[in-house]
Protein backbone atom coordinates (compact mmCIF):
# COMPACT_ATOMS: atom_id res chain seq x y z
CA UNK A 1 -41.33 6.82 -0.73
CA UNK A 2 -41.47 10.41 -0.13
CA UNK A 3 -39.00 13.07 -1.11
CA UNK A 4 -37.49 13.74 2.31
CA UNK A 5 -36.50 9.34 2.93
CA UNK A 6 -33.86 8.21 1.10
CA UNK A 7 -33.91 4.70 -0.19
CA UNK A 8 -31.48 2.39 1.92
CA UNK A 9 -29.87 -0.22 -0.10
CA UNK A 10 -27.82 -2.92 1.33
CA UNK A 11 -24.93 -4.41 -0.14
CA UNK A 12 -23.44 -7.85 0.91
CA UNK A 13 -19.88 -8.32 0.77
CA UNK A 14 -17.97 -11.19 -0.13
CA UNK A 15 -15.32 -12.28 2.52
CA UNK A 16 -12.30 -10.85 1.53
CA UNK A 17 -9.79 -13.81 -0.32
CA UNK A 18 -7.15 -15.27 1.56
CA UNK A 19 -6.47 -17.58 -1.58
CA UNK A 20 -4.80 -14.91 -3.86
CA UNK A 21 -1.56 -15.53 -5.14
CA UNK A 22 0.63 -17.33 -2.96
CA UNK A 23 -2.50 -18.26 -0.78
CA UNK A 24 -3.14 -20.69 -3.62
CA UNK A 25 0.09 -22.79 -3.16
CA UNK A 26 -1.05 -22.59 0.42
CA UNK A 27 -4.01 -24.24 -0.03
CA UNK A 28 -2.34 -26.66 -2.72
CA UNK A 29 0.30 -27.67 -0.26
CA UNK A 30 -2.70 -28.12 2.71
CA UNK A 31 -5.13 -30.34 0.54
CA UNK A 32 -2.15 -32.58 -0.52
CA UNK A 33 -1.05 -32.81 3.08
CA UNK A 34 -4.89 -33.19 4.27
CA UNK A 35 -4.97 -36.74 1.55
CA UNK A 36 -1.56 -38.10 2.62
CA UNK A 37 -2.31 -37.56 6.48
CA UNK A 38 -5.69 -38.83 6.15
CA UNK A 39 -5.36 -42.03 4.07
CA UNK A 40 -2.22 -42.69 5.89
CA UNK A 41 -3.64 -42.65 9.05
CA UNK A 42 -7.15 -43.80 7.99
CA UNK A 43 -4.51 -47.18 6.49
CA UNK A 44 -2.90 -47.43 9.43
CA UNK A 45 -5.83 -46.92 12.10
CA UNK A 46 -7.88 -49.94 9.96
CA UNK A 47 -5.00 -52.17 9.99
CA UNK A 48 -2.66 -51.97 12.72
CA UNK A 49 -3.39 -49.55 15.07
CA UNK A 50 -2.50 -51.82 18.01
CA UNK A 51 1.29 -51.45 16.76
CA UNK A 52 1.54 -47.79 17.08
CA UNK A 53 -1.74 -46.24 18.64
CA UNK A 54 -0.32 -42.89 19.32
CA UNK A 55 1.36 -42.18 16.15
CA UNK A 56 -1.59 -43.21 13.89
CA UNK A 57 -4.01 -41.09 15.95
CA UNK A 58 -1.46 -38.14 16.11
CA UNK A 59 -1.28 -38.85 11.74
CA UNK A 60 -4.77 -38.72 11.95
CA UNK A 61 -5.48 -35.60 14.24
CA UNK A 62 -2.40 -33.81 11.63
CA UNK A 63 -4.80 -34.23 8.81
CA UNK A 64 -8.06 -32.72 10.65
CA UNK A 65 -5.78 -29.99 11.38
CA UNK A 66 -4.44 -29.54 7.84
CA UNK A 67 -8.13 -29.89 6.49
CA UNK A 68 -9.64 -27.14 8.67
CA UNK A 69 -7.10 -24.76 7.54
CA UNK A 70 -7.46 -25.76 4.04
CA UNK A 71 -11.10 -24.83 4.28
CA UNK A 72 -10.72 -21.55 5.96
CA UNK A 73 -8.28 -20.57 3.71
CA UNK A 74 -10.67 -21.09 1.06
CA UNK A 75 -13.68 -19.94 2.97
CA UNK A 76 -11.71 -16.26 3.30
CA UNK A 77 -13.18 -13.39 5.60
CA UNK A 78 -11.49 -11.86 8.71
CA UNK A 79 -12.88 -14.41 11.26
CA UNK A 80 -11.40 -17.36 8.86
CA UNK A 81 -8.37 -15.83 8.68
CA UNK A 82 -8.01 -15.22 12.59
CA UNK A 83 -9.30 -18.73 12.69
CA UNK A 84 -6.40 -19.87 10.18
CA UNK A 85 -3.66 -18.10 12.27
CA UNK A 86 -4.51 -19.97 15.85
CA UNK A 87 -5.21 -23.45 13.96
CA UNK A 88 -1.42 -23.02 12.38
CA UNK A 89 -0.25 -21.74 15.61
CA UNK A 90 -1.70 -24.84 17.00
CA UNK A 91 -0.24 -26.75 14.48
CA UNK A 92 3.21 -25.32 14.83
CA UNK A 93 3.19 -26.42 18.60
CA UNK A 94 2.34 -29.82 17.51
CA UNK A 95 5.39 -30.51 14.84
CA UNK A 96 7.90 -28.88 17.11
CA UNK A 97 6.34 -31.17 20.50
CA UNK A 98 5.78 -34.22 18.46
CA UNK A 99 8.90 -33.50 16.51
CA UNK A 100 11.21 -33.15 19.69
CA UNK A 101 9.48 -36.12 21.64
CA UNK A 102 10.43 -38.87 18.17
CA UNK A 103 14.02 -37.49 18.90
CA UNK A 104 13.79 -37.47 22.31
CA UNK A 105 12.22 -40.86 22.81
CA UNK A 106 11.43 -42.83 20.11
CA UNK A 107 11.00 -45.80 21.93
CA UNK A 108 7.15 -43.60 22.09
CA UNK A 109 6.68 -44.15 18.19
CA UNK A 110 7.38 -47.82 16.89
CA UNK A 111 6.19 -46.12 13.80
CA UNK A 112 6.84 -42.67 12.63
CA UNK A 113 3.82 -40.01 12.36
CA UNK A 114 3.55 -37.40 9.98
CA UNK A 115 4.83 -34.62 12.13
CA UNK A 116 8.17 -37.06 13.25
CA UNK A 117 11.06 -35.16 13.62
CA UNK A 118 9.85 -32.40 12.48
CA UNK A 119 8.81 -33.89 9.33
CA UNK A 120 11.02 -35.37 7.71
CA UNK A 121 9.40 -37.88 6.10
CA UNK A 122 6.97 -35.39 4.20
CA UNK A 123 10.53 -33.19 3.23
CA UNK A 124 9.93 -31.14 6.27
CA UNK A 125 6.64 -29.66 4.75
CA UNK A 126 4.96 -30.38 8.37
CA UNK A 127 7.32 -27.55 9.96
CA UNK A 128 7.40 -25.15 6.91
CA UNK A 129 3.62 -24.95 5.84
CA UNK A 130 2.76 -23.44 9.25
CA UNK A 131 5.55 -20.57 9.35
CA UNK A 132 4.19 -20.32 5.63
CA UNK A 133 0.69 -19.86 6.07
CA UNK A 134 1.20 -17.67 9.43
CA UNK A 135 3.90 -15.16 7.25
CA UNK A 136 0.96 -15.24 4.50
CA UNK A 137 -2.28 -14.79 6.89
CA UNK A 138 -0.16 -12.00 9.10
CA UNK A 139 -0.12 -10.03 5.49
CA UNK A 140 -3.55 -10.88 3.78
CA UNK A 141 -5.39 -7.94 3.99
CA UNK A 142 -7.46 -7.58 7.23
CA UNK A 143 -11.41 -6.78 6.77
CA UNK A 144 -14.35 -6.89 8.20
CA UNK A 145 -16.83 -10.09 7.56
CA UNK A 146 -19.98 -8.91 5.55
């Protein structure tokens, strides 16, 4: 190297964290709902599905939902985070359109799912993690992905 270049170094950041603080309990809450969605449905799907085909895939599409945020969460960066925020969104939607048709009709669902009025049977944690994680994601600091 001569005296006039100047040495370039490059430095690789880490995605930024979104599993800080309360982004923990976030990803507590998600990975519990990701094993109760999935081995319910995963149960029910094995065993009966002919019963209550809709539910059971609806349980069973809530825990691939609940798993993919779970792992951006923990993945962390900017586009995991804007990733996060439209996969809650779309999970949002789902509780409150699932939730409304089991009260609307429930002749639909001979058996409940896990997003069935609005969650009840998981204490409403199908409604509330959402609004959670979007409140939590909308604050997590916002950077750049190395």
């Amino acid at each position: 190297m001569t005296s006039g270049e100047a040495e370039v170094t490059t430095v690789e950041e880490k995605p930024t964290r979104l599993i800080s603080g309360p982004g923990m309990l976030l990803v507590w809450f998600y990975g519990v709902m990701v094993v109760g969605a999935v081995s319910r449905s995963a149960f029910e799907i094995s065993t009966e599905f002919d019963r209550a085909p809709l539910a059971y895939s609806l349980s069973a599409v809530a825990g691939l939902v609940y798993a993919f945020i779970t792992y951006t969460l923990v993945r962390g960066g900017e586009t995991a985070r804007r990733a996060a925020m439209v996969c809650c969104a779309a999970e949002l939607a789902g509780v409150l359109i699932v939730g409304t048709w089991t009260i609307v009709d429930p002749s639909a669902f001979p058996d409940s799912t896990v997003w069935s009025k609005y969650g009840m049977g998981y204490i409403f944690i199908p409604v509330l993690l959402p609004l959670s994680a979007m409140y939590w994601l909308r604050k997590a600091p916002a950077q750049r992905d190395a």
